[in-house]
PDB file of N, CA and C in Angstrom:
ATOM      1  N   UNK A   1       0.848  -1.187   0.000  1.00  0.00           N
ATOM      2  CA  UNK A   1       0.000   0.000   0.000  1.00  0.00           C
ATOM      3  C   UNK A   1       0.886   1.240   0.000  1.00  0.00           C
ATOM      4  N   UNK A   2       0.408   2.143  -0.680  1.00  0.00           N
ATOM      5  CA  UNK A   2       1.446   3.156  -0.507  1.00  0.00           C
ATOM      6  C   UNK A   2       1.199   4.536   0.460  1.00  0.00           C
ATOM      7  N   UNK A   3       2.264   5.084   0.821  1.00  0.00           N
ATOM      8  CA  UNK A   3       2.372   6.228   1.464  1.00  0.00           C
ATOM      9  C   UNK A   3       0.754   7.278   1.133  1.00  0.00           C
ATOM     10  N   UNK A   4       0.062   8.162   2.397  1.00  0.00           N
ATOM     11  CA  UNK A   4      -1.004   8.924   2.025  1.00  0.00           C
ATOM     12  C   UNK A   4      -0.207   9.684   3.098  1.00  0.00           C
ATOM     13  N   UNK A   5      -0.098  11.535   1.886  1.00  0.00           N
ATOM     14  CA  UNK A   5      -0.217  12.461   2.016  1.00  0.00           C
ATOM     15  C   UNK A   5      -1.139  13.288   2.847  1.00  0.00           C
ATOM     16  N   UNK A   6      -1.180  14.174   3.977  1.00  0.00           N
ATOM     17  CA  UNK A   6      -2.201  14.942   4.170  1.00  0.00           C
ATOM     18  C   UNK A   6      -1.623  16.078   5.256  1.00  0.00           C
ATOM     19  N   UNK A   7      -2.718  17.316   4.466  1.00  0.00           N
ATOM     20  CA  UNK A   7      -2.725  18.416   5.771  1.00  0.00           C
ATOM     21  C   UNK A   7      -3.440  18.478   6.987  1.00  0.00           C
ATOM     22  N   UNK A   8      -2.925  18.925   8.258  1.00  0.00           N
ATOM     23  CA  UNK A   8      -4.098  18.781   9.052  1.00  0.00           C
ATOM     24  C   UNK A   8      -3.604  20.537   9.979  1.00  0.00           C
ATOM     25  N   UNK A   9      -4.790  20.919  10.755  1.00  0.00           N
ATOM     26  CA  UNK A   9      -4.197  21.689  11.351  1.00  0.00           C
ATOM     27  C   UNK A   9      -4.668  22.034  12.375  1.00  0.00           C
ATOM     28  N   UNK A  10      -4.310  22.785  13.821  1.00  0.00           N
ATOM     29  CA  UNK A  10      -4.563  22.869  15.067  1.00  0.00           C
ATOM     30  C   UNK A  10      -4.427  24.200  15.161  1.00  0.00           C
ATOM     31  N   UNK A  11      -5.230  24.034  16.568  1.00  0.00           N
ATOM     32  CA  UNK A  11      -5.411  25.490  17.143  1.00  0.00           C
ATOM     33  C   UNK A  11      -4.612  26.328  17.948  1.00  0.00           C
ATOM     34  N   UNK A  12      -4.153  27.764  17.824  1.00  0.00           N
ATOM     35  CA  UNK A  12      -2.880  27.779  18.182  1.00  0.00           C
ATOM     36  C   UNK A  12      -2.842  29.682  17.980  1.00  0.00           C
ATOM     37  N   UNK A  13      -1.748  30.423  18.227  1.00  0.00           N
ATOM     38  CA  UNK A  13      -1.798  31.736  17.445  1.00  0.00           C
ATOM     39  C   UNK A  13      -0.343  31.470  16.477  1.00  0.00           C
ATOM     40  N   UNK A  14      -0.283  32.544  15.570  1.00  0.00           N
ATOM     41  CA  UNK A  14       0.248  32.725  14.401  1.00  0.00           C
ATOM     42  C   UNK A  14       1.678  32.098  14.307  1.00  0.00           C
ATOM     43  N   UNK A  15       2.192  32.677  16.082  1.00  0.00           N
ATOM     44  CA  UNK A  15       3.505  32.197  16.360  1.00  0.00           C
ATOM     45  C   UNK A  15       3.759  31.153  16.639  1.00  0.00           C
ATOM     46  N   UNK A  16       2.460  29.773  16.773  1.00  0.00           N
ATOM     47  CA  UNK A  16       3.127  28.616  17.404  1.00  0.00           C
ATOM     48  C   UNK A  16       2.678  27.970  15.794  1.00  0.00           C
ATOM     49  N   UNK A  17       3.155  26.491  15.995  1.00  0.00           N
ATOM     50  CA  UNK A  17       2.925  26.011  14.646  1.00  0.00           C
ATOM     51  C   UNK A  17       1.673  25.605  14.581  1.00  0.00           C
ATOM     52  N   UNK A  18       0.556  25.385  13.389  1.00  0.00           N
ATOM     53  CA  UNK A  18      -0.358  24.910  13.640  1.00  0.00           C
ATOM     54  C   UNK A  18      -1.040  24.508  12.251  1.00  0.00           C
ATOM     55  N   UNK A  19       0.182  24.238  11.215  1.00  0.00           N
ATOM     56  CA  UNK A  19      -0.199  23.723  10.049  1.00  0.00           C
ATOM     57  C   UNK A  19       0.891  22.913  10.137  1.00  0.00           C
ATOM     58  N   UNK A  20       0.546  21.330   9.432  1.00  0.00           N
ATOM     59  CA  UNK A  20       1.398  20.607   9.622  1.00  0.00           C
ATOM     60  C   UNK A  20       1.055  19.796   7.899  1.00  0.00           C
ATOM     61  N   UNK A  21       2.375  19.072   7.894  1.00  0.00           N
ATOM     62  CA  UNK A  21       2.004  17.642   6.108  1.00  0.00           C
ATOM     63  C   UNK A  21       2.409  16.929   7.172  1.00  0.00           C
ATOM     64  N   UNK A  22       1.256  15.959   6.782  1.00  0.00           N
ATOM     65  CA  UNK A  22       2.028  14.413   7.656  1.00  0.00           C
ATOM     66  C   UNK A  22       1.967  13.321   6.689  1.00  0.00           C
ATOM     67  N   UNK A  23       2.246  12.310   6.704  1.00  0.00           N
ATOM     68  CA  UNK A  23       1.932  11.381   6.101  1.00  0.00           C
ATOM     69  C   UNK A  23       1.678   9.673   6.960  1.00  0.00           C
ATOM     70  N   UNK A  24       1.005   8.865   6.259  1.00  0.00           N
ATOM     71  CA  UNK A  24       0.252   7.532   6.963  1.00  0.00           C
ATOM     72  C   UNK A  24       1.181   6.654   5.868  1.00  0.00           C
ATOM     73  N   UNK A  25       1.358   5.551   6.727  1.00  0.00           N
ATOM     74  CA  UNK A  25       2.362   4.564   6.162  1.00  0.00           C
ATOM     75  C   UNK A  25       1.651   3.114   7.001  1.00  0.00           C
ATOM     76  N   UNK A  26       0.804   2.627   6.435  1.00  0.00           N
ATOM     77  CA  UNK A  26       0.076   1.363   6.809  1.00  0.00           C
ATOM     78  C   UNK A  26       1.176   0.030   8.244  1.00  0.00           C
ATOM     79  N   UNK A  27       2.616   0.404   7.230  1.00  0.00           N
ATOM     80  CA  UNK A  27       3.431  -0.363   8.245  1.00  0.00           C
ATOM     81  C   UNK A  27       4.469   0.691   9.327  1.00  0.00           C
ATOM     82  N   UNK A  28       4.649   1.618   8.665  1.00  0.00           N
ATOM     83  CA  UNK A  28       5.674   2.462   9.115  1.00  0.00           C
ATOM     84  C   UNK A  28       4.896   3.587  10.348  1.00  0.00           C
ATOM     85  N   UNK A  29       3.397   3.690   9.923  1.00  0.00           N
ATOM     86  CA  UNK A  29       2.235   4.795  11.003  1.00  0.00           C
ATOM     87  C   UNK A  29       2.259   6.150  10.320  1.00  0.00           C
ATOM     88  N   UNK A  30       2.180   7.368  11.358  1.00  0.00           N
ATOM     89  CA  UNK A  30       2.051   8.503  11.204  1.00  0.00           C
ATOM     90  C   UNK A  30       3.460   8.856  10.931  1.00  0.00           C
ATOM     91  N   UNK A  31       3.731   9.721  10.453  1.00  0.00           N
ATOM     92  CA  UNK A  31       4.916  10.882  10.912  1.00  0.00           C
ATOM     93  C   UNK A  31       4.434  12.312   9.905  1.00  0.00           C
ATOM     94  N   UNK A  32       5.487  13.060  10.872  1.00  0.00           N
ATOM     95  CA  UNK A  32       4.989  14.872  10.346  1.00  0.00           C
ATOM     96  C   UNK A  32       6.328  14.638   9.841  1.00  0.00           C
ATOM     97  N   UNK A  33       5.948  15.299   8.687  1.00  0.00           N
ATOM     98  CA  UNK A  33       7.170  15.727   7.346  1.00  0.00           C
ATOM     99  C   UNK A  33       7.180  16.914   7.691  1.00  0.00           C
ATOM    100  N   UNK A  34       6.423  18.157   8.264  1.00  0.00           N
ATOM    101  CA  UNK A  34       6.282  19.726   8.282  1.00  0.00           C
ATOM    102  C   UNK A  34       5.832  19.721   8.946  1.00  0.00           C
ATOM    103  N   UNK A  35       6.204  21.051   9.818  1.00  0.00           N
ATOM    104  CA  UNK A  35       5.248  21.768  10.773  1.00  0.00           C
ATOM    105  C   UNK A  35       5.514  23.403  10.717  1.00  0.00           C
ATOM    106  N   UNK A  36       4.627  24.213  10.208  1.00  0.00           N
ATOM    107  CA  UNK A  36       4.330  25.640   9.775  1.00  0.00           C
ATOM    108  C   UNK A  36       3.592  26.622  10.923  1.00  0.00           C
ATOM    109  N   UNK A  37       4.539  27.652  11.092  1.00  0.00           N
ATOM    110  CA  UNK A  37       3.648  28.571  11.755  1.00  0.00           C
ATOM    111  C   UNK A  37       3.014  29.738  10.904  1.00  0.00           C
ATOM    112  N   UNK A  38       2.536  30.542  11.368  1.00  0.00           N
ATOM    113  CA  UNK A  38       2.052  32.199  10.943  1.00  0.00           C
ATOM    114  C   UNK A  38       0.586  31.800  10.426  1.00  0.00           C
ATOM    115  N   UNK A  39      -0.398  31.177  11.077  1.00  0.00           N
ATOM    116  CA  UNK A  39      -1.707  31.055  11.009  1.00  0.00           C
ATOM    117  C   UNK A  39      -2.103  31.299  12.374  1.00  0.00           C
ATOM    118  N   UNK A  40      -3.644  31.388  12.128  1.00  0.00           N
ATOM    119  CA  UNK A  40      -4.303  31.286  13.317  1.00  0.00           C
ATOM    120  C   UNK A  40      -5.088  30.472  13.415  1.00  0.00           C
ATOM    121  N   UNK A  41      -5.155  29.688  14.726  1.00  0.00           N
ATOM    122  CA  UNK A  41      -6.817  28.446  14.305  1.00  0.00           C
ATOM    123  C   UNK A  41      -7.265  27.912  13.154  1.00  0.00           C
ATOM    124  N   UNK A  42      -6.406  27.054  12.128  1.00  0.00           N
ATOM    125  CA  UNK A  42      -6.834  26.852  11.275  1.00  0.00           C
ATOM    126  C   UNK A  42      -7.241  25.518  11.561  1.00  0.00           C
ATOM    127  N   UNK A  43      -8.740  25.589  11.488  1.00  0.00           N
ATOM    128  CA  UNK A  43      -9.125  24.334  12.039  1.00  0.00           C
ATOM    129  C   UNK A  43      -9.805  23.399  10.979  1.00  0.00           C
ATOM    130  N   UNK A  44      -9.785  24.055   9.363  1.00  0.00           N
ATOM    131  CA  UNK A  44      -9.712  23.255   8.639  1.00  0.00           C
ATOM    132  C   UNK A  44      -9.318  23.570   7.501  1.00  0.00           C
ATOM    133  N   UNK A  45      -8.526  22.190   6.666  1.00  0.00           N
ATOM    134  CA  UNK A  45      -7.502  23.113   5.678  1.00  0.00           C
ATOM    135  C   UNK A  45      -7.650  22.667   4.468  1.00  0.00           C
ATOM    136  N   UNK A  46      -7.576  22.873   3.434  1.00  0.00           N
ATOM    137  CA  UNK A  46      -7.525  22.249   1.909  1.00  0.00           C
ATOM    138  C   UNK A  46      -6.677  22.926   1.053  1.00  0.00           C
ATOM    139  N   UNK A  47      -6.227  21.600   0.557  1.00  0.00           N
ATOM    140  CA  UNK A  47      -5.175  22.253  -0.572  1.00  0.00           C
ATOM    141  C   UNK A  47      -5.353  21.866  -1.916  1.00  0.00           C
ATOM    142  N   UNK A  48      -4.799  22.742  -2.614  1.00  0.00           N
ATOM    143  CA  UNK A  48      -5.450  22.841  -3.843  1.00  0.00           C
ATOM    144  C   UNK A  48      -4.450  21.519  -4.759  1.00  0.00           C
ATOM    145  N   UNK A  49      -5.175  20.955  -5.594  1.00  0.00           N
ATOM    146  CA  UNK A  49      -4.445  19.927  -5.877  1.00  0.00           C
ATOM    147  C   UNK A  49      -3.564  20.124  -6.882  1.00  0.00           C
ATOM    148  N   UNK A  50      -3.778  21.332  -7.708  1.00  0.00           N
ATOM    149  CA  UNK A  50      -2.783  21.706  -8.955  1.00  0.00           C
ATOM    150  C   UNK A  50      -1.567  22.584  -8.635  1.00  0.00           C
ATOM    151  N   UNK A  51      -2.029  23.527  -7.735  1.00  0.00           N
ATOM    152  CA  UNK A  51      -1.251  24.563  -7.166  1.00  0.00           C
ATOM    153  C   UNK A  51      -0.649  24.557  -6.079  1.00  0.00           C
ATOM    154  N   UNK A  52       0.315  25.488  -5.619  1.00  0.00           N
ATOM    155  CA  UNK A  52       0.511  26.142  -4.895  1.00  0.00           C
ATOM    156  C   UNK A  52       0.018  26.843  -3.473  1.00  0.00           C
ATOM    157  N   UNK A  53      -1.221  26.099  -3.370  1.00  0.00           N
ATOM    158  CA  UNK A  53      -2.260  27.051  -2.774  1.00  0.00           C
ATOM    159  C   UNK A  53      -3.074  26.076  -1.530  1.00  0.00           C
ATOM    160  N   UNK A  54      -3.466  26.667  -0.222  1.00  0.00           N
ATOM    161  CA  UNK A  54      -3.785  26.167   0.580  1.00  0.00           C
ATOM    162  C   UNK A  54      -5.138  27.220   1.341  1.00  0.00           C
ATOM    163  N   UNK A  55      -5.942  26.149   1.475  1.00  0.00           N
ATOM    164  CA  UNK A  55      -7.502  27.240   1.915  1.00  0.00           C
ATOM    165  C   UNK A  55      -7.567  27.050   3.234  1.00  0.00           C
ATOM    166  N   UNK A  56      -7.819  28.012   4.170  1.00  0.00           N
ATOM    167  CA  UNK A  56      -8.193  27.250   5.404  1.00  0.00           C
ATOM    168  C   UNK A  56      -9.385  28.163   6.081  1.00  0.00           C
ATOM    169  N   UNK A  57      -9.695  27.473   7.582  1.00  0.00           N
ATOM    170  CA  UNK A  57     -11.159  28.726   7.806  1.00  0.00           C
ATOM    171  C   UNK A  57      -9.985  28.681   9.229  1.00  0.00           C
ATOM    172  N   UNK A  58     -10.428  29.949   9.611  1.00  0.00           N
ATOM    173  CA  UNK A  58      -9.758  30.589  10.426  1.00  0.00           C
ATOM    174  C   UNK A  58     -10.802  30.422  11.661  1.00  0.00           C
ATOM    175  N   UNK A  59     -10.872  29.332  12.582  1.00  0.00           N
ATOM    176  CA  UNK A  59     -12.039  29.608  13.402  1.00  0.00           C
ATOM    177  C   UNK A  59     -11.689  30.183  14.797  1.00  0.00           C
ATOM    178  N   UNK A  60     -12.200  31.320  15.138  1.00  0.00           N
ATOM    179  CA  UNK A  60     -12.047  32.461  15.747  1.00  0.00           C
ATOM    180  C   UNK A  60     -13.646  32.970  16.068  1.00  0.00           C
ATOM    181  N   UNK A  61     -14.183  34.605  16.735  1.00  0.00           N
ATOM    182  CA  UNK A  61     -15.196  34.975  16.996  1.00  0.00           C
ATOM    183  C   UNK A  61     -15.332  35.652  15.529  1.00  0.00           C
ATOM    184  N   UNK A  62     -14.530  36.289  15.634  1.00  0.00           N
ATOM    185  CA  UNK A  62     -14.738  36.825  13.744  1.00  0.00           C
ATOM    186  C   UNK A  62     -15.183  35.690  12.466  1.00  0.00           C
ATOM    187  N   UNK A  63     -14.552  34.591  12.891  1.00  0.00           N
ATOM    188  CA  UNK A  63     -14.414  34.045  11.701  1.00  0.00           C
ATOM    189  C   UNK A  63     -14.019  34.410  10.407  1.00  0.00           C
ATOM    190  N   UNK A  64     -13.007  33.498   9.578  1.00  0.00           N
ATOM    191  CA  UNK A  64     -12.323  34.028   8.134  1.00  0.00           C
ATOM    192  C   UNK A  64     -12.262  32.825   7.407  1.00  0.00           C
ATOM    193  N   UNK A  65     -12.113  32.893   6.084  1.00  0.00           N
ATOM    194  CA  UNK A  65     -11.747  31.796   5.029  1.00  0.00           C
ATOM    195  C   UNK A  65     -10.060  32.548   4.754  1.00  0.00           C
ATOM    196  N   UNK A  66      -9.312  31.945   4.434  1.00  0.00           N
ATOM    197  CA  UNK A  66      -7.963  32.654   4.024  1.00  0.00           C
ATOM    198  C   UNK A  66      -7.642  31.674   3.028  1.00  0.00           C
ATOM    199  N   UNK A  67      -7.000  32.394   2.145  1.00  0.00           N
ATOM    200  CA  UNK A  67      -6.511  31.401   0.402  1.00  0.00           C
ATOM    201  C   UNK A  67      -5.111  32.042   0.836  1.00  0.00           C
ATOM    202  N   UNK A  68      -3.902  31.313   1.118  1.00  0.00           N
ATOM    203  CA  UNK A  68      -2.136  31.117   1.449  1.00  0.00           C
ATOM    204  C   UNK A  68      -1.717  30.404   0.099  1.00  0.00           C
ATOM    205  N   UNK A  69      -0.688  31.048  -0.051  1.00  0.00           N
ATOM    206  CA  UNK A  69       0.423  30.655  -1.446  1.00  0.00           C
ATOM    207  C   UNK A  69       1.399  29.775  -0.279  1.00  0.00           C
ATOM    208  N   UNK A  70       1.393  28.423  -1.049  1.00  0.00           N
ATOM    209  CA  UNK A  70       2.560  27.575   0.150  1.00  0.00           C
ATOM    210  C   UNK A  70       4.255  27.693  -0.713  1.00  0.00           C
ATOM    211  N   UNK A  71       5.259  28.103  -0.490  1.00  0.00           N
ATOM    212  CA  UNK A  71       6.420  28.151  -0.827  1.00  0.00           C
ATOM    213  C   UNK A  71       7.489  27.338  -0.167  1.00  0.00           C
ATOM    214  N   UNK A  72       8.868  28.178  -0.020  1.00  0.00           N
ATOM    215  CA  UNK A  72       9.674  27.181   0.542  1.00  0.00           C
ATOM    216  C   UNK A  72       9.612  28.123   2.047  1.00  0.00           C
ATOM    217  N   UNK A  73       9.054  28.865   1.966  1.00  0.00           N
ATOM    218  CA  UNK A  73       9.314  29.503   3.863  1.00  0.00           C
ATOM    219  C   UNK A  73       7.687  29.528   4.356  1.00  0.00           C
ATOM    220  N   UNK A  74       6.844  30.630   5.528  1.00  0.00           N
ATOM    221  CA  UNK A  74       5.824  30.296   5.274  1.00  0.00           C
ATOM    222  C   UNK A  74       5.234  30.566   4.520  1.00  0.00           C
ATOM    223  N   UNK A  75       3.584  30.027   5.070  1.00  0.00           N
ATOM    224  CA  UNK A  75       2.721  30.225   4.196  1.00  0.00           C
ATOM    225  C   UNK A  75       2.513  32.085   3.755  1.00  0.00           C
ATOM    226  N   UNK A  76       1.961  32.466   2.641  1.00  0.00           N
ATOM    227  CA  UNK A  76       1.593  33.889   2.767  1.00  0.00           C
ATOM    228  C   UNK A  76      -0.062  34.119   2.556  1.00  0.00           C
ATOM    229  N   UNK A  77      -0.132  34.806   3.107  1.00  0.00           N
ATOM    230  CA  UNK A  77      -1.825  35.190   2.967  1.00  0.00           C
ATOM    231  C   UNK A  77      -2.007  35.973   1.576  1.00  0.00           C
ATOM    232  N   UNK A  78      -2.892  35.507   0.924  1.00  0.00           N
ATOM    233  CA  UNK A  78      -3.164  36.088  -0.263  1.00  0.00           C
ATOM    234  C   UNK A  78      -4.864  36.714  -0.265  1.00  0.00           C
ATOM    235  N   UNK A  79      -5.156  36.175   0.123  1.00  0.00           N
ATOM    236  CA  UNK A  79      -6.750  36.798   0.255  1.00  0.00           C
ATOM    237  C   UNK A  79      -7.576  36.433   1.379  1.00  0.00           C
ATOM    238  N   UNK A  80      -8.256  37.309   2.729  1.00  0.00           N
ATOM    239  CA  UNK A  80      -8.710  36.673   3.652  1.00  0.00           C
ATOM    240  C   UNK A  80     -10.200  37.243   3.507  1.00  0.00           C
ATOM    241  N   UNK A  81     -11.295  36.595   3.602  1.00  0.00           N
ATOM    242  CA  UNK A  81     -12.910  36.914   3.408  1.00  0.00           C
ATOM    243  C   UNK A  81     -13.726  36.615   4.998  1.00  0.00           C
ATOM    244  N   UNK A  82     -14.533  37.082   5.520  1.00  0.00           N
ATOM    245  CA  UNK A  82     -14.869  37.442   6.863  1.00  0.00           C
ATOM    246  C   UNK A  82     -16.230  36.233   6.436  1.00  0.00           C
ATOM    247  N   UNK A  83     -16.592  35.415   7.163  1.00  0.00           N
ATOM    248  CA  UNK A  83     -17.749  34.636   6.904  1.00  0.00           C
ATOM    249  C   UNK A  83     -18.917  35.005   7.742  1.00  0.00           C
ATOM    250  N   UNK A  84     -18.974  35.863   8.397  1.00  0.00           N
ATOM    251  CA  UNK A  84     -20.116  36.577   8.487  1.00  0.00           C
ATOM    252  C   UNK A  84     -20.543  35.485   9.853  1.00  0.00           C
ATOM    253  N   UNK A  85     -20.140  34.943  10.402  1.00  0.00           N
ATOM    254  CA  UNK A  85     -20.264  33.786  11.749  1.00  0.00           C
ATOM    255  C   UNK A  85     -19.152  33.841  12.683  1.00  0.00           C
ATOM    256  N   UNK A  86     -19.492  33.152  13.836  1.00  0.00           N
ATOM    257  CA  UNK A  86     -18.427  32.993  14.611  1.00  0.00           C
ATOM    258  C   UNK A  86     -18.054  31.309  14.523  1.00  0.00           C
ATOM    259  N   UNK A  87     -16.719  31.273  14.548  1.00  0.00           N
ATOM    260  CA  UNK A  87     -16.191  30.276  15.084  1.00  0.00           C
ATOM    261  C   UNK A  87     -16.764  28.424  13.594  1.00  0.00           C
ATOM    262  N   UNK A  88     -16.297  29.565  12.687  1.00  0.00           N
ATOM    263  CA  UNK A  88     -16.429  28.473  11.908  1.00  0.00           C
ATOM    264  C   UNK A  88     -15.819  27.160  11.552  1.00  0.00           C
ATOM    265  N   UNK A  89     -16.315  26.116  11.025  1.00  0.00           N
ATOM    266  CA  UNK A  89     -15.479  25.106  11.297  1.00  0.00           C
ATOM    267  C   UNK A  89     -15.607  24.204   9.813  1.00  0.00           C
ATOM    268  N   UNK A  90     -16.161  24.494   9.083  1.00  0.00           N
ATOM    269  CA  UNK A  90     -15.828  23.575   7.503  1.00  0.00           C
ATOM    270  C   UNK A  90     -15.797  24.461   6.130  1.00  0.00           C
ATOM    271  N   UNK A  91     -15.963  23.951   5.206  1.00  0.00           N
ATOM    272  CA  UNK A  91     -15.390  24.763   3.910  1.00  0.00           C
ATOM    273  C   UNK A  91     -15.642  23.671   2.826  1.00  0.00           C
ATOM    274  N   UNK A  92     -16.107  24.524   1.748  1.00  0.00           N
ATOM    275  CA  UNK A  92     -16.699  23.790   0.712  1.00  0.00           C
ATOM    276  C   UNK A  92     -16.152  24.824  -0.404  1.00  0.00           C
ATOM    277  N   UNK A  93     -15.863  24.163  -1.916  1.00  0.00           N
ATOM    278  CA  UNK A  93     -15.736  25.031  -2.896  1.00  0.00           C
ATOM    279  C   UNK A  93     -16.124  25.048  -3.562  1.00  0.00           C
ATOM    280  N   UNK A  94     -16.727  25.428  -4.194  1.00  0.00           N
ATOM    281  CA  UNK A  94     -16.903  25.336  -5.925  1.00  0.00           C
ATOM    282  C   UNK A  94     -15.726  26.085  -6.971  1.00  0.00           C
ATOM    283  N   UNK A  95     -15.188  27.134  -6.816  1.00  0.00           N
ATOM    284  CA  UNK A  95     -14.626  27.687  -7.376  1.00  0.00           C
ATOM    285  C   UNK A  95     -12.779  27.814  -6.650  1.00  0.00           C
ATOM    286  N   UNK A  96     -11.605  28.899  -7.121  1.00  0.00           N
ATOM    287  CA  UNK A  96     -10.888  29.122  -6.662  1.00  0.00           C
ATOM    288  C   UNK A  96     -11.069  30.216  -5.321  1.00  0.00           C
ATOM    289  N   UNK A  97     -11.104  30.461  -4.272  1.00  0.00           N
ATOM    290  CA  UNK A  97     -11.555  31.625  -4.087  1.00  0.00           C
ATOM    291  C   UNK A  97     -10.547  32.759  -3.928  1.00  0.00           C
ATOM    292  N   UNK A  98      -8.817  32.536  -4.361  1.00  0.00           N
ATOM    293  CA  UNK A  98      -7.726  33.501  -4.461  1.00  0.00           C
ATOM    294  C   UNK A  98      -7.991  33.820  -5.559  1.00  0.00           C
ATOM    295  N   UNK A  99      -8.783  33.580  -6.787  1.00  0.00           N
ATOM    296  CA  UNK A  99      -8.938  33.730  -8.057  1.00  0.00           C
ATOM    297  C   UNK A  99      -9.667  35.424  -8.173  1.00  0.00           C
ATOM    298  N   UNK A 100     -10.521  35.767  -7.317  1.00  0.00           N
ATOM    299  CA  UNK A 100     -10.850  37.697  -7.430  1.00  0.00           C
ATOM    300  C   UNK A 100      -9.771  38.304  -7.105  1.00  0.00           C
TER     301      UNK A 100
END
């Protein structure tokens, strides 16, 4: 079976880490390949499968969606949208939403 890829991320402020790649290895288990700071509460994350690009919701009292360009240092914020709720917790797409 082979190696599965994935992001996951925890709650935390900007300065501690709280985006991580880990990967699942059926014989070998878990391990974290990365661990990223300069987010906040990203308590759920998606990445874009062609790009560069990582979505997450920022769950907080404000609440945010944020679209991050992933590189070789951190992440950068490229576009953050206010969801009009507190303390959101999933994310759905249809479209790009760094794309406006």
């Amino acid at each position: 079976m082979n190696t599965i890829a994935f992001r996951a991320g925890n709650y935390g402020s900007p300065e501690e880490k709280t985006l991580f790649r880990c990967a699942f290895d059926p014989e070998k288990g878990f391990r974290m390949l990365e661990a990223r700071s300069g987010l906040l509460n990203p308590s759920y994350v998606l990445e874009h499968p062609e790009k560069p690009m990582l979505y997450t919701v920022e769950e907080t009292a404000e609440g945010a969606v944020c679209a991050w360009r992933l590189g070789a240092e951190e992440p950068t914020l490229q576009k953050k949208l206010a969801t009009g709720g507190a303390d959101p917790c999933h994310y759905g797409t249809e479209r790009d939403p760094g794309a406006d």
